[in-house]
Protein backbone atom coordinates (compact mmCIF):
# COMPACT_ATOMS: atom_id res chain seq x y z
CA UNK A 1 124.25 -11.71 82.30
CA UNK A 2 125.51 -9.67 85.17
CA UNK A 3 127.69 -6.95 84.50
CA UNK A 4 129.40 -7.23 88.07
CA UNK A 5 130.11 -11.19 87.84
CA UNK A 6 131.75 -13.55 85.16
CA UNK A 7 129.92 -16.90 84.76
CA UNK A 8 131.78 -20.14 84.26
CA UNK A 9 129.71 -23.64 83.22
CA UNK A 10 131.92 -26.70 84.59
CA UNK A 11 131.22 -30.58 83.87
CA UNK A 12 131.55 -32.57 87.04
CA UNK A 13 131.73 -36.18 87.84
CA UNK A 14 130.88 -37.14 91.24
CA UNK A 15 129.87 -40.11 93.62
CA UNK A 16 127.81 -37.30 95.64
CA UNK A 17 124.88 -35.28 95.32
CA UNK A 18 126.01 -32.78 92.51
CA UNK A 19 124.15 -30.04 94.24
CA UNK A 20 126.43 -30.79 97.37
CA UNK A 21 129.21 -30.70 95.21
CA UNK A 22 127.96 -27.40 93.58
CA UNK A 23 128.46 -25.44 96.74
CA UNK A 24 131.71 -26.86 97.72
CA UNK A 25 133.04 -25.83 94.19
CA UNK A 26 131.38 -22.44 94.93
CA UNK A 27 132.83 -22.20 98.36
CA UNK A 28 136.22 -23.42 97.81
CA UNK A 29 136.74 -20.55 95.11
CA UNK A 30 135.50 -17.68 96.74
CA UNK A 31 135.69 -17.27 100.55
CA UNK A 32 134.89 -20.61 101.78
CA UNK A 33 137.11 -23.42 102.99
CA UNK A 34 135.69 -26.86 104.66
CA UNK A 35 134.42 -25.62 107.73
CA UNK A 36 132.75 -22.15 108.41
CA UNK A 37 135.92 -19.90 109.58
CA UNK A 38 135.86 -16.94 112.10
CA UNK A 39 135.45 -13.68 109.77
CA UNK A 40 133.08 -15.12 107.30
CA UNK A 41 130.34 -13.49 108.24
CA UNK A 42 127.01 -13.65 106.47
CA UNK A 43 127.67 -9.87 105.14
CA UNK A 44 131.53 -10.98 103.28
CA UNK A 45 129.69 -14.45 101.70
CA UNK A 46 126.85 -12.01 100.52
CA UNK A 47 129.31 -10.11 99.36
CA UNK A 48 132.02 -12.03 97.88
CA UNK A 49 130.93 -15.62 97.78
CA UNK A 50 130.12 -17.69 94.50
CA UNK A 51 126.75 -18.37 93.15
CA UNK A 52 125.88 -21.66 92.02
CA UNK A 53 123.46 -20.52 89.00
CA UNK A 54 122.55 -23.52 87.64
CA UNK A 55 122.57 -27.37 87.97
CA UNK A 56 121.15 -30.04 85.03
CA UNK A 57 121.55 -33.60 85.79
CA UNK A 58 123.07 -36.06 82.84
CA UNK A 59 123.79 -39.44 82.63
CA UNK A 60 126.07 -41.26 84.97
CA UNK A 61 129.17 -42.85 84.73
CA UNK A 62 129.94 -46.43 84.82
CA UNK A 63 133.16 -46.03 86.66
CA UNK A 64 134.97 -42.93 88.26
CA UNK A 65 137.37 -41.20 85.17
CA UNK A 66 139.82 -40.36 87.09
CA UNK A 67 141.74 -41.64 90.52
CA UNK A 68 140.36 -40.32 93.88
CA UNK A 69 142.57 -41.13 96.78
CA UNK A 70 139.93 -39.06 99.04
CA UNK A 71 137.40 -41.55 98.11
CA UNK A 72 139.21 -44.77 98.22
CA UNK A 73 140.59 -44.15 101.78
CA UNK A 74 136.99 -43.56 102.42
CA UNK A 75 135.65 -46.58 101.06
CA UNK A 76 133.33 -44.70 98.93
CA UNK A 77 132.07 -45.84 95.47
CA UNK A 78 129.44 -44.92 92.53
CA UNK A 79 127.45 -44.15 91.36
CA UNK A 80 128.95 -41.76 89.72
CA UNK A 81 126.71 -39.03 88.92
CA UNK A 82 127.27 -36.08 86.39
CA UNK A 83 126.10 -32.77 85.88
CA UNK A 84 126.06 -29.34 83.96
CA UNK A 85 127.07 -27.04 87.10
CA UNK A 86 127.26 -22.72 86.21
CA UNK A 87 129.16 -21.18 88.99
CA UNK A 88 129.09 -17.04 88.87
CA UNK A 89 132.40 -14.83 90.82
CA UNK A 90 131.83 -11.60 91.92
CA UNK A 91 134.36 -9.53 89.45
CA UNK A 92 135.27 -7.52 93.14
CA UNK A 93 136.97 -10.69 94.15
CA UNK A 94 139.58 -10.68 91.12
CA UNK A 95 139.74 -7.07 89.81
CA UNK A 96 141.84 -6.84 86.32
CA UNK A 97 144.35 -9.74 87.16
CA UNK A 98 144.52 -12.48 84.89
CA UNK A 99 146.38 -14.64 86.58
CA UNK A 100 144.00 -14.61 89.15
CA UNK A 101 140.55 -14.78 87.40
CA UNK A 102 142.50 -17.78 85.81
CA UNK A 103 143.23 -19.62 89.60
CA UNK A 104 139.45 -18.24 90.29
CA UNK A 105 137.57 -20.24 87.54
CA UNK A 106 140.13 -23.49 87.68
CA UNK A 107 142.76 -23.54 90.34
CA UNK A 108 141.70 -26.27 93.29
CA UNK A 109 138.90 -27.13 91.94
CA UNK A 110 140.52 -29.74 89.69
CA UNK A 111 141.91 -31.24 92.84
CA UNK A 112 138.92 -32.15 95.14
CA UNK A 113 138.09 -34.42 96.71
CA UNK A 114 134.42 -34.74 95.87
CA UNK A 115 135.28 -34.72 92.15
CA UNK A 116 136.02 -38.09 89.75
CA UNK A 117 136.20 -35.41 87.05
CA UNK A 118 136.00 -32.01 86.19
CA UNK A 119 135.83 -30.18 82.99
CA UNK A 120 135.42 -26.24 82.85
CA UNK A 121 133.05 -25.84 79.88
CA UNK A 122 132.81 -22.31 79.19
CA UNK A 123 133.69 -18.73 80.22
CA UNK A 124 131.33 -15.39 79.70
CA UNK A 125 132.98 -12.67 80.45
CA UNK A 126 130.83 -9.14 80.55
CA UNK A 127 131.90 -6.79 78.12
CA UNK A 128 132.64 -4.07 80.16
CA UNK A 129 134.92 -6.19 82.51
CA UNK A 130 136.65 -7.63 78.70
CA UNK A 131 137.48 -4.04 77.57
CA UNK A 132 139.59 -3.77 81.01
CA UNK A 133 142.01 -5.83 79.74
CA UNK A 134 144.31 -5.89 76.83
CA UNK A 135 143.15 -5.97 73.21
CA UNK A 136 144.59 -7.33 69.54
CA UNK A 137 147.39 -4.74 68.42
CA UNK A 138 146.24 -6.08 64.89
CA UNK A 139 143.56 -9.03 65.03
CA UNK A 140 142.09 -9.74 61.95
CA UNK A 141 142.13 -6.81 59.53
CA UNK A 142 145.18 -5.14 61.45
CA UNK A 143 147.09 -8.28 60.11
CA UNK A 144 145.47 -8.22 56.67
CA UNK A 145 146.82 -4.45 56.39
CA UNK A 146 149.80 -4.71 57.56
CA UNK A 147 150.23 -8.06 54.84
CA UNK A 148 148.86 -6.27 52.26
CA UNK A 149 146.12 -8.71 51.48
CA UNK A 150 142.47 -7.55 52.00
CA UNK A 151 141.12 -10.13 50.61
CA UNK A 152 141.53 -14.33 50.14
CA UNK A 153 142.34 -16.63 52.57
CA UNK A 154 145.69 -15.79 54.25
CA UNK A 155 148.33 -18.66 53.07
CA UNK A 156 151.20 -19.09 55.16
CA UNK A 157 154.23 -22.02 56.35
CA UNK A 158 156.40 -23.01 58.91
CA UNK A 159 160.03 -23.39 58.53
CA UNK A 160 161.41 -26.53 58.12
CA UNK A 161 162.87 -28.87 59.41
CA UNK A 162 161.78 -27.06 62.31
CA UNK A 163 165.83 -27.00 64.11
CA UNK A 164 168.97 -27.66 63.01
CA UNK A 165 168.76 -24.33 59.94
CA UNK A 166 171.90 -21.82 61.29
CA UNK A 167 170.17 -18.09 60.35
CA UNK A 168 172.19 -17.95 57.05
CA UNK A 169 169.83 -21.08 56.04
CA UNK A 170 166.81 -19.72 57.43
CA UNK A 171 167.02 -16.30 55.87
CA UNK A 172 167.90 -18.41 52.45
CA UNK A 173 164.58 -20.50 52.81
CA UNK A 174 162.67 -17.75 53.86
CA UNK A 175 163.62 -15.83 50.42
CA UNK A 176 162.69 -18.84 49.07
CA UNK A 177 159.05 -18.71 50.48
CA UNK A 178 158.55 -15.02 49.90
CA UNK A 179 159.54 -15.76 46.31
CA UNK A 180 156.86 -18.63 46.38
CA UNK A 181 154.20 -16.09 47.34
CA UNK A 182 153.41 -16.75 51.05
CA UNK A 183 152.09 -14.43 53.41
CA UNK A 184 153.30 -15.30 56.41
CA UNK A 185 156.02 -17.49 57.16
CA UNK A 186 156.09 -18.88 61.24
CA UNK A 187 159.19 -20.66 63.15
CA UNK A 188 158.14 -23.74 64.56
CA UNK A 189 157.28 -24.04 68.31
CA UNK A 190 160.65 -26.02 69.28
CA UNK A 191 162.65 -23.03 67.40
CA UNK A 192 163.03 -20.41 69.60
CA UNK A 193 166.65 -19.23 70.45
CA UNK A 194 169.20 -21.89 69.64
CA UNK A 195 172.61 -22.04 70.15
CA UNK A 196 173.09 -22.70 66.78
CA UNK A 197 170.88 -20.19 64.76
CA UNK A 198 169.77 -17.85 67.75
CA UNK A 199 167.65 -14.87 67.33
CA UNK A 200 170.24 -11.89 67.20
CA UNK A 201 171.49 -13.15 64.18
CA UNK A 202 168.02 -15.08 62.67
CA UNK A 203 166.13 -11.90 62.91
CA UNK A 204 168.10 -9.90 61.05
CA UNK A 205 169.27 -12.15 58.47
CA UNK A 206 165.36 -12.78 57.65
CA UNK A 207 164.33 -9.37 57.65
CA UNK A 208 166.72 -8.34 55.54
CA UNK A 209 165.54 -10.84 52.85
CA UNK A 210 161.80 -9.83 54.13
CA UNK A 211 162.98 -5.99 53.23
CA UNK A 212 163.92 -6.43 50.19
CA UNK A 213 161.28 -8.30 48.92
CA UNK A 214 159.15 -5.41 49.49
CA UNK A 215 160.92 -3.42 48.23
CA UNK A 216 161.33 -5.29 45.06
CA UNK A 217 157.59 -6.39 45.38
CA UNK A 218 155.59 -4.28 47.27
CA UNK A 219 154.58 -7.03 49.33
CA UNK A 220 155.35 -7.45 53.38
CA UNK A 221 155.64 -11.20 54.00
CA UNK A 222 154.68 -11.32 58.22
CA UNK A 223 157.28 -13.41 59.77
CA UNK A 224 156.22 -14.41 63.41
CA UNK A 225 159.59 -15.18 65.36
CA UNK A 226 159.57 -17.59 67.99
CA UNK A 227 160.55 -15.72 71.04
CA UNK A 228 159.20 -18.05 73.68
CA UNK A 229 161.34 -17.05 76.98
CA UNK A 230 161.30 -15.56 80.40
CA UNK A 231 159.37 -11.94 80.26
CA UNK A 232 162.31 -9.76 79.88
CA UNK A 233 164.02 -11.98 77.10
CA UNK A 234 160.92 -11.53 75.39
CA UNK A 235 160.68 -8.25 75.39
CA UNK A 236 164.08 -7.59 74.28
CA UNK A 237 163.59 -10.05 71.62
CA UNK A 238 160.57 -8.08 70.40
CA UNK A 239 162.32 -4.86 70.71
CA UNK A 240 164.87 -6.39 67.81
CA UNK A 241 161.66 -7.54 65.69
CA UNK A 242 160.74 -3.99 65.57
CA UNK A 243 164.46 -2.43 64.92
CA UNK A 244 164.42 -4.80 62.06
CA UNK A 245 160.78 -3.95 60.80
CA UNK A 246 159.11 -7.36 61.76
CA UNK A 247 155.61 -7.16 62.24
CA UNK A 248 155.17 -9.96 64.01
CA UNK A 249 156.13 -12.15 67.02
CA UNK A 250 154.83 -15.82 68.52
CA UNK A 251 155.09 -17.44 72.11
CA UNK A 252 154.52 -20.74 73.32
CA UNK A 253 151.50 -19.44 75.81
CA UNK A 254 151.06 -22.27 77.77
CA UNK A 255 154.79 -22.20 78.63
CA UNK A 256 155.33 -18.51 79.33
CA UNK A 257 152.35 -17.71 80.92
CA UNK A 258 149.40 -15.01 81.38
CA UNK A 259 152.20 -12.39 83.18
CA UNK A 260 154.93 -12.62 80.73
CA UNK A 261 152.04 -12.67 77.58
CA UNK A 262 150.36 -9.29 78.65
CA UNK A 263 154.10 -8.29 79.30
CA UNK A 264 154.66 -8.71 76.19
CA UNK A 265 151.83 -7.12 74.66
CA UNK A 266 152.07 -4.08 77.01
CA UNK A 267 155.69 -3.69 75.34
CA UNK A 268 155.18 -4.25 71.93
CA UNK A 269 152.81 -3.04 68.98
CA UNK A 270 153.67 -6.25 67.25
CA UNK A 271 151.06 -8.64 66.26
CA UNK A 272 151.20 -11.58 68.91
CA UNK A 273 150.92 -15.17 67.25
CA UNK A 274 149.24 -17.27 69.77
CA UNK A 275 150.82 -21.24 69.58
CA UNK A 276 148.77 -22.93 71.88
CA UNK A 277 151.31 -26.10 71.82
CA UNK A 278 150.17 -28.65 75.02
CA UNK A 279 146.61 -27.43 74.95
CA UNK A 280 146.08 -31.27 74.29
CA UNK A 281 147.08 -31.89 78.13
CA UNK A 282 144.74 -29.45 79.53
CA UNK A 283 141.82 -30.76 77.16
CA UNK A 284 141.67 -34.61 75.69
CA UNK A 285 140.12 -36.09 78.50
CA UNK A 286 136.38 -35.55 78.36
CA UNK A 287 136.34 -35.68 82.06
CA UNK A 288 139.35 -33.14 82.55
CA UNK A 289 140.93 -29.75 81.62
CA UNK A 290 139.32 -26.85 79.94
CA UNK A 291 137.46 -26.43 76.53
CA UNK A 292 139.12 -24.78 73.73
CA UNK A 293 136.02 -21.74 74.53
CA UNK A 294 137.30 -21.32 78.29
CA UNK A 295 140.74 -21.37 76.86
CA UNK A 296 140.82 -18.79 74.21
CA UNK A 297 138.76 -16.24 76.45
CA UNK A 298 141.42 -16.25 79.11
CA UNK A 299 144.55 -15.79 76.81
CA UNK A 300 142.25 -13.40 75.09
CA UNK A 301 142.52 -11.06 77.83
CA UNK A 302 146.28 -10.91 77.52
CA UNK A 303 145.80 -9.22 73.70
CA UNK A 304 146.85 -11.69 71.64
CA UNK A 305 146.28 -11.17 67.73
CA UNK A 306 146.22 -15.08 66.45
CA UNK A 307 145.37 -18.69 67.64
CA UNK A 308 145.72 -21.63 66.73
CA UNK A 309 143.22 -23.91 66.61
CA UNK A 310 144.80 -27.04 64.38
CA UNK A 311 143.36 -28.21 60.74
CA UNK A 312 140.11 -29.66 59.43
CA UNK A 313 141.39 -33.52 58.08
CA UNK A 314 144.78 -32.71 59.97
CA UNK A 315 147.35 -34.80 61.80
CA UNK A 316 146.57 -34.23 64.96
CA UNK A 317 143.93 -36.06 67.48
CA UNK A 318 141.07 -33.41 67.62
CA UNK A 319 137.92 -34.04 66.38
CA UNK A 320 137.09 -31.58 62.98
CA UNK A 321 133.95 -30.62 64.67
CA UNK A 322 136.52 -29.41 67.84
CA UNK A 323 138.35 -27.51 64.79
CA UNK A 324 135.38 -25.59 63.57
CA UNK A 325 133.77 -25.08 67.31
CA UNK A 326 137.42 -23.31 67.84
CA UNK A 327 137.40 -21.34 64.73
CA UNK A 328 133.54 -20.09 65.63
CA UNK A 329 135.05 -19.32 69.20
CA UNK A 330 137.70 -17.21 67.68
CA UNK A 331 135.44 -15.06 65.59
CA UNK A 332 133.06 -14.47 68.51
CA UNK A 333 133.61 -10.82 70.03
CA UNK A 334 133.95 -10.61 73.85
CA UNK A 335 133.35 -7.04 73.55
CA UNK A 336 130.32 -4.98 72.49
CA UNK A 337 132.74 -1.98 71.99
CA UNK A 338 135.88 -3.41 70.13
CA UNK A 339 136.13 -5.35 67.38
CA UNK A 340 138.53 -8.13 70.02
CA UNK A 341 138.16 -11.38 67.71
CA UNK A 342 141.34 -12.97 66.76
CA UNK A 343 142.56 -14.32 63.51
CA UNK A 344 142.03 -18.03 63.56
CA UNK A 345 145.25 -20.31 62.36
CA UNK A 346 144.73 -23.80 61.19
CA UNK A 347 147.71 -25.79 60.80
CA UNK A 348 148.66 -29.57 61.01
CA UNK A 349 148.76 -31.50 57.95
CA UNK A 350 147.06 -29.11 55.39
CA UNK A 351 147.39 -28.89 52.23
CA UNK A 352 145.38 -28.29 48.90
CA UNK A 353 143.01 -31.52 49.42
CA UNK A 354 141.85 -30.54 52.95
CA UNK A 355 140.86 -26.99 51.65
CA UNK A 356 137.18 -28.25 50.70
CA UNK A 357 136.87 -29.10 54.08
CA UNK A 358 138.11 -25.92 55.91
CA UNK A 359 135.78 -24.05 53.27
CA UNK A 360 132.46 -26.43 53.84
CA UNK A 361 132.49 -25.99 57.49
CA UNK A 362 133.91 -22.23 58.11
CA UNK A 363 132.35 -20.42 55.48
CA UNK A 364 135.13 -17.92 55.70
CA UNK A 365 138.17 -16.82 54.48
CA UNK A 366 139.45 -14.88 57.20
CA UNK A 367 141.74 -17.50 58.55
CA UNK A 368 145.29 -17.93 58.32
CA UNK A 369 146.08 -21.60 56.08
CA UNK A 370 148.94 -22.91 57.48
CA UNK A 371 150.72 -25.79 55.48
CA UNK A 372 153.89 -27.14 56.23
CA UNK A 373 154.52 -29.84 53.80
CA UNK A 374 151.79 -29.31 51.30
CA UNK A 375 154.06 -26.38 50.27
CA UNK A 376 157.71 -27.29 51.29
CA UNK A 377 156.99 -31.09 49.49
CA UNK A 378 155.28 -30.34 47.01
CA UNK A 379 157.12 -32.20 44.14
CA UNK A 380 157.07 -28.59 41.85
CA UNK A 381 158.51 -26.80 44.69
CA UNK A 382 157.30 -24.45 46.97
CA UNK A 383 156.17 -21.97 44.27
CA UNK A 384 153.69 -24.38 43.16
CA UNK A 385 152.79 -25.71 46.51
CA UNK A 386 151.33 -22.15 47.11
CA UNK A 387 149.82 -21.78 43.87
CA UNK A 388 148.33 -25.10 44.24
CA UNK A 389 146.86 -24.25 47.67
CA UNK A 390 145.60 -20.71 46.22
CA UNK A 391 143.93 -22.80 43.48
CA UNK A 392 142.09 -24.86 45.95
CA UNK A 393 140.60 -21.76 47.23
CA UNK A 394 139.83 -20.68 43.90
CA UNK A 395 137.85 -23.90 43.10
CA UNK A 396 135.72 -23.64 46.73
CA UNK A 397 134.73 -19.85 45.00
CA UNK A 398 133.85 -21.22 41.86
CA UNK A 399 131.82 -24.25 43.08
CA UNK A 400 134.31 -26.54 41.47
CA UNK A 401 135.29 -29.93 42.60
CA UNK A 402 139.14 -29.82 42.81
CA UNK A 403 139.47 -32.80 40.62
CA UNK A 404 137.49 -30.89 38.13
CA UNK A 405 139.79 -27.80 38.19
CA UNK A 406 142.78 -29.28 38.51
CA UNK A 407 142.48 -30.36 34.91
CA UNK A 408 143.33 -27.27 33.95
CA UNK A 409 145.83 -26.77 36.72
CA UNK A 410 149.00 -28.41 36.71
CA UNK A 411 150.26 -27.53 40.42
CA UNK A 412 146.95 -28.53 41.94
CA UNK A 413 146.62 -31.77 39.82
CA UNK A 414 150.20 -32.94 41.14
CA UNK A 415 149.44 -31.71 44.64
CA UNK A 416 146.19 -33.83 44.45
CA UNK A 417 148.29 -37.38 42.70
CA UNK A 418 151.28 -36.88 45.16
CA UNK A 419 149.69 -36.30 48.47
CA UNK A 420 146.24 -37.72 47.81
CA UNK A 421 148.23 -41.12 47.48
CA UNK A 422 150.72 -40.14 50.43
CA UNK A 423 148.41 -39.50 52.97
C-alpha cells in the first residue's frame, strides 16, 4: 500500500454506471465539486485529488435501499447496480486530524445524490501515518498488569441496575463484586454523573472499597467510571480517577466524539474503556453506515485501550460471525512498530453457557468476559456466578463439555439449570 495515502473500500448502490459514480465519490472528497471550478488546475487534482483504485461489479438490487429525492424528482429508476469501489486520499490533504480523516473517508458521501446506498467497508491506514496518532496507555497486557492477572480470560460486570444506586450503594455492591473475585467491574453506559449518585462522591466511595481490597488481597479490581461529558468535564473527572488510584475510565465515543476522546487520552494515563453504544445506527443496514473494521480504526487513532464488540449467543441483534470478525479486527495491529491492538470486550447476555462459544470461535483468552446477569443472578450469588463463569473457562482448557464438568461443580451446574432454562 502507499505510504503517502490511506485506502478506504466503500459498498455502493446506484441506478448509474458505478464507475461514474466512482469519480464523483472521489471528487466530492478531495478537491472536486460538480462542475470543474476556477483554481483546480490539473497540477492541485494531481496533487491532491482521490484515486479511484478499484471497481468489482456485484449483483444488483431489486429496489433502491434507501430514499433518493435527487432521483425521484428526476424520474430516474433501476436498475440498481452495486459495486466494490476502493477510493485512496492523499494523507497531505488531512495531516494528523482525526476529525477530519473521519469527514474525508465518510462525510457527504453518504448524502449523494447518485447513491441508493452506501456502506464504507474498510479502512487501511499506513503504519507510519498510524504511529502519528495516539496509542493504548495500557491495551492488552498494560491492562493485564495493572489487574494483576497475566493469564485467563479477564472476567468482569457491570453494575446493576444500571441507575437509581446513590454512591453509598454502589461502593457497597462493588465490595461485593471484588469479594466475588471480578476483575473489572464497569458502570453502565446510561450511568454517568447523576444527580443522585454523581461522580465526586461515586469515585471515591468505590475506590476506597477498591483500596482496601488490595490491600487486604493483593489484588487491583479495574473499575472503569463512566465519565461520558463535554471535554473539560472529562478531564476533570479523570483527574479524580487518578487522585483516587483508579486505573481506569470509559466514554460513550459515539456521543463525545474524536476531539474530546484524544482529549482525553492526551490528559490522562488511564486506561480508556471504549463503549461503542449506537454503533447499531451507523451499521445495521447492509446498505448504510460503516463496518465495525472502518469503525474501530478511526477511534483507534484517538488511543483508546478497550472496545466493545458485544457477545457470541448474546442479546443483542448482531450476527456471531459480526462478533468474532470484530474481535479479529481488534487484535489486528495498525502499526508495524507498536504493539496498538486493543483489548476486545464482549458483553450482552453472557454468561457460563455462551463461554463454549466465545472459546470455539476466538481461540483466545485475551478478552475481557463481560456478564451482567450471569453473575449478579446467579441464584448462589455473585461469588458463584464468577466461579461458575471461571469454570466454564476451565472446561474449554480441559476439552470438557460443560455438562460433563459441571458434575463435579456445583456453581456451574446451577448456572447451567437456572439460565439454560431462562434463556
Amino acid at each position: 500500500m502507499n505510504a503517502e495515502r490511506i485506502l478506504a473500500s466503500y459498498l455502493i448502490e446506484t441506478p448509474f454506471p458505478p464507475e461514474k459514480v466512482a469519480e464523483v465519490m472521489a471528487g466530492e472528497q478531495s478537491c472536486g465539486t460538480f462542475a470543474r471550478v476556477a483554481g483546480e488546475t490539473d497540477e492541485l487534482r494531481e496533487r491532491a485529488r482521490a484515486t479511484v483504485e478499484s471497481i468489482e461489479a456485484l449483483s444488483p438490487g431489486d429496489e433502491p435501499s434507501l430514499p433518493n429525492a435527487y432521483l425521484q424528482k428526476r424520474g430516474i429508476g433501476g436498475p440498481w447496480h452495486r459495486a466494490k469501489v476502493d477510493v485512496s486520499f492523499p494523507i497531505e490533504n488531512i495531516d494528523v486530524n482525526l476529525p477530519t480523516l473521519a469527514a474525508t473517508v465518510s462525510g457527504n458521501l453518504y448524502d449523494l445524490g447518485e447513491l441508493t446506498g452506501l456502506r464504507l467497508e474498510s479502512l487501511s491506514i499506513p503504519s507510519r501515518y498510524r504511529m502519528l496518532y495516539d496509542l493504548p496507555a495500557l491495551g492488552i497486557q498494560g491492562t493485564r498488569a495493572r489487574i494483576g492477572v497475566a493469564s485467563g480470560c479477564l472476567v468482569g460486570t457491570i453494575i446493576k441496575p444500571n441507575v437509581g444506586l446513590s454512591a453509598k450503594q454502589t461502593a457497597e455492591l462493588v465490595k461485593v463484586l471484588c469479594e466475588a473475585g471480578v476483575d473489572f467491574v464497569k458502570d453502565d453506559e446510561v450511568c454517568a454523573n447523576p444527580r443522585h449518585a454523581p461522580l465526586a462522591e461515586r469515585v471515591p466511595a468505590v475506590m476506597s472499597v477498591i483500596r482496601e481490597h488490595a490491600e487486604r488481597s493483593g489484588k487491583h479490581v479495574m473499575m472503569a467510571f463512566n465519565i461520558s461529558d463535554e471535554t473539560d468535564a472529562m478531564r476533570r473527572h479523570a483527574e479524580l480517577v487518578e487522585r483516587e488510584g483508579g486505573s481506569c475510565v470509559m466514554a460513550s465515543l459515539n456521543w463525545c466524539g474524536y476531539s474530546a476522546v484524544q482529549s482525553l487520552r492526551r490528559s490522562t494515563g488511564l486506561a480508556l474503556h471504549g463503549h461503542r453504544n449506537g454503533f447499531g445506527a451507523l451499521s445495521r443496514h447492509p446498505m448504510l453506515g460503516m463496518s465495525f473494521q472502518a469503525y474501530q480504526a478511526l477511534w483507534r487513532l484517538s488511543g483508546i485501550d478497550h472496545m466493545h464488540v458485544h457477545g457470541l449467543q448474546g442479546k443483542f441483534s448482531q450476527s456471531d460471525e459480526e462478533v468474532v470478525s470484530a474481535a479479529a479486527d481488534c487484535y489486528t495491529a495498525m502499526s508495524a512498530d507498536k504493539d496498538d491492538r486493543v483489548l476486545p470486550v464482549f458483553s450482552s447476555g453472557q454468561w457460563a453457557g455462551t463461554v463454549p462459544a466465545t472459546w470455539s470461535a476466538i481461540k483466545s483468552e485475551d478478552l475481557l468476559f463481560m456478564s451482567g446477569g450471569g453473575i449478579l443472578a446467579h441464584p448462589g450469588g455473585p461469588a458463584a456466578g464468577v466461579v461458575s463463569i471461571r469454570q466454564a473457562w476451565e472446561s474449554r482448557r480441559e476439552g470438557a463439555t460443560l455438562e460433563h464438568y459441571s458434575q463435579t461443580r456445583p456453581e456451574l451446574k446451577a448456572a447451567l439449570e437456572f439460565f439454560g432454562h431462562s434463556r
